[in-house]
Protein backbone atom coordinates (compact mmCIF):
# COMPACT_ATOMS: atom_id res chain seq x y z
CA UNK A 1 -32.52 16.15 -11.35
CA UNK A 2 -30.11 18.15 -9.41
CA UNK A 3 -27.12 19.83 -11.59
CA UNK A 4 -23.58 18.53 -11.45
CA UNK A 5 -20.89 20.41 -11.93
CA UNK A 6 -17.37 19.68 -13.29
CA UNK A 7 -15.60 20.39 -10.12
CA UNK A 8 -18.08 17.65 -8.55
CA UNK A 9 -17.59 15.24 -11.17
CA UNK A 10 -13.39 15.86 -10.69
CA UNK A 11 -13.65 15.59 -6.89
CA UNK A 12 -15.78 12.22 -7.27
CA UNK A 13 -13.26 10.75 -10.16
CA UNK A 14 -9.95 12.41 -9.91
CA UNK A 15 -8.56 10.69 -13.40
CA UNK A 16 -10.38 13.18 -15.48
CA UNK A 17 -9.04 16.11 -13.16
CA UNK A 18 -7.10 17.33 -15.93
CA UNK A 19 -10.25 17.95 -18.70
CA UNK A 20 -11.90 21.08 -19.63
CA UNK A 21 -14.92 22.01 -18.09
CA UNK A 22 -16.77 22.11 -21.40
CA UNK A 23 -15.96 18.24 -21.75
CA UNK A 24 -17.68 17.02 -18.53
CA UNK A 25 -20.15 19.45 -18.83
CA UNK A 26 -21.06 17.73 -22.34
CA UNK A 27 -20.73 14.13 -21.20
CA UNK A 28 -22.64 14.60 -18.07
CA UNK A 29 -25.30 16.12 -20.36
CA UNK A 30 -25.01 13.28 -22.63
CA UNK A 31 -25.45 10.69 -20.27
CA UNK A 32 -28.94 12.58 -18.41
CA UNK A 33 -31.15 11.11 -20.91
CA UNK A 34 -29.32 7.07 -19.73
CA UNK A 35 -30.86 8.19 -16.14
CA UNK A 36 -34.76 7.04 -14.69
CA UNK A 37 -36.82 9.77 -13.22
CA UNK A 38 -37.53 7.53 -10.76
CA UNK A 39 -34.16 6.43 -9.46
CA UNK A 40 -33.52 7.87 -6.17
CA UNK A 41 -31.35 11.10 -6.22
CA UNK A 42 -27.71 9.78 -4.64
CA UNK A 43 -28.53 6.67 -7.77
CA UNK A 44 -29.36 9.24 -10.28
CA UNK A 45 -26.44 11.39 -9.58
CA UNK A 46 -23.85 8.18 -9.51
CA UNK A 47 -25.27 7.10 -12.28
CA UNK A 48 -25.06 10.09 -14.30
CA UNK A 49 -21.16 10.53 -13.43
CA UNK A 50 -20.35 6.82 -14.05
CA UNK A 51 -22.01 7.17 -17.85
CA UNK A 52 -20.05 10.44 -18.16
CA UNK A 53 -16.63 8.76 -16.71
CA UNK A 54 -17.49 5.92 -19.48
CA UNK A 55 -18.18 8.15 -22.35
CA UNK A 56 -15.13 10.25 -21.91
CA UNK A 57 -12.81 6.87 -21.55
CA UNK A 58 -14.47 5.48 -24.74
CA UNK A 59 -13.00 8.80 -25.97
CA UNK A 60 -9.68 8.00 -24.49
CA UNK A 61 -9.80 11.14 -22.30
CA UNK A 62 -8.91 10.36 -18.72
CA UNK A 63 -6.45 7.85 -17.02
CA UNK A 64 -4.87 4.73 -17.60
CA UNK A 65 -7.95 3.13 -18.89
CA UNK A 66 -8.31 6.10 -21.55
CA UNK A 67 -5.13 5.25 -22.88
CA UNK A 68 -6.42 1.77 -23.56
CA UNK A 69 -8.80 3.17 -24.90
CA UNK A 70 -6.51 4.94 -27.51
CA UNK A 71 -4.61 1.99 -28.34
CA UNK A 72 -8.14 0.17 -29.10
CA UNK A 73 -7.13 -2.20 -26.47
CA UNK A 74 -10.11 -2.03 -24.16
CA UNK A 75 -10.73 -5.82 -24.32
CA UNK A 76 -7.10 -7.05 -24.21
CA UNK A 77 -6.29 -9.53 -21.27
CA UNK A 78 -2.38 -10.03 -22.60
CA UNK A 79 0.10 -8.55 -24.98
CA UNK A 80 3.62 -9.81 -25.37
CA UNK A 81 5.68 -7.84 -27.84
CA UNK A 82 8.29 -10.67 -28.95
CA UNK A 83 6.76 -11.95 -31.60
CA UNK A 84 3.61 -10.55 -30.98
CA UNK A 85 1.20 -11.71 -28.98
CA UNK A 86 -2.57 -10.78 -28.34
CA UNK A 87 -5.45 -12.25 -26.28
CA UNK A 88 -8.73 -10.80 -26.01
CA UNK A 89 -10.85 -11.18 -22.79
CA UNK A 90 -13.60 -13.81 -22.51
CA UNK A 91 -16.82 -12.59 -23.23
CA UNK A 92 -18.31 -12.01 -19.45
CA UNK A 93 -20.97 -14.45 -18.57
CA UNK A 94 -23.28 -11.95 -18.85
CA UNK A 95 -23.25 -9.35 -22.14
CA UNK A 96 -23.73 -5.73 -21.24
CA UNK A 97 -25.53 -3.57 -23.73
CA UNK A 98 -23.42 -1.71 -26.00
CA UNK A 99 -20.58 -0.56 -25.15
CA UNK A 100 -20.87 -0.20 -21.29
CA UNK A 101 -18.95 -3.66 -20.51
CA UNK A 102 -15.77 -2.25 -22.24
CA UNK A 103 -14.89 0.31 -19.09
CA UNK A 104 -14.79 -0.08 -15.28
CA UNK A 105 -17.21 3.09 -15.43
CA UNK A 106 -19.78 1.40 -17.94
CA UNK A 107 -19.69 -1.97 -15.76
CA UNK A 108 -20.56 0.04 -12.42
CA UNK A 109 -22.80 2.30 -14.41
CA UNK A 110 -24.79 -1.25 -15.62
CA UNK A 111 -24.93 -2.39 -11.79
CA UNK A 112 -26.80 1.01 -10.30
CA UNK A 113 -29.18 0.71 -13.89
CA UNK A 114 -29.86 -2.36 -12.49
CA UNK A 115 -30.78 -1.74 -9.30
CA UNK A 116 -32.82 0.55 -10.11
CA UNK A 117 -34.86 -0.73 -13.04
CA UNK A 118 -37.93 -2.59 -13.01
CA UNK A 119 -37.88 -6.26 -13.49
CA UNK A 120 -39.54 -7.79 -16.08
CA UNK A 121 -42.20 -10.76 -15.04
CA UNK A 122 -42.16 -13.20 -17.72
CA UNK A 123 -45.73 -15.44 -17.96
């Protein structure tokens, strides 16, 4: 699997422009192991970024949708603040493992997985 580097990852999603090298370079190595050695090399690269661009928002380190999730408010649909009021998001039709339906990053990371795993034939 080719190498990515942190000026790659920032040119492909400017929102973590402003992070360290050393904090890509650790979630892009974090997410290799999430990757198929089969997937072709454009998926496997994609791939790679979008679990890194998911990690680091779970870690509230990036743009707007990092500072959701700061707030723990990853799954909010509203918020009033006279007398306060929450709602949560409907559960999506379909339930993404872990974590990944939380993010934009982890829901586009779950598509390309997709697409390039093999199905399973039920008999």
């Amino acid at each position: 699997m080719a190498e990515i580097t942190p000026d790659a990852f920032r040119a492909r999603f400017p929102a973590f422009a402003g992070l360290p090298d050393a904090a890509l370079a650790g979630a892009l190595a974090e997410a290799a192991p999430r990757i198929g050695a089969a997937w072709p090399a454009a998926d496997a690269a994609l791939g790679r970024m979008l679990h890194a661009a998911h990690t680091l928002t779970l870690d509230g380190q990036g743009g707007p949708e990092a500072e959701l999730a700061r707030a723990g408010a990853l799954d909010l649909k509203a918020l009033r603040s006279g007398t306060l009021h929450l709602e949560r998001r409907d559960p999506p039709a379909e339930v993404l493992p872990g974590t990944l339906g939380l993010t934009s990053y982890g829901r586009r990371f779950h598509e390309v997985m997709r697409r390039n795993s093999v199905g399973v034939a039920v008999v």
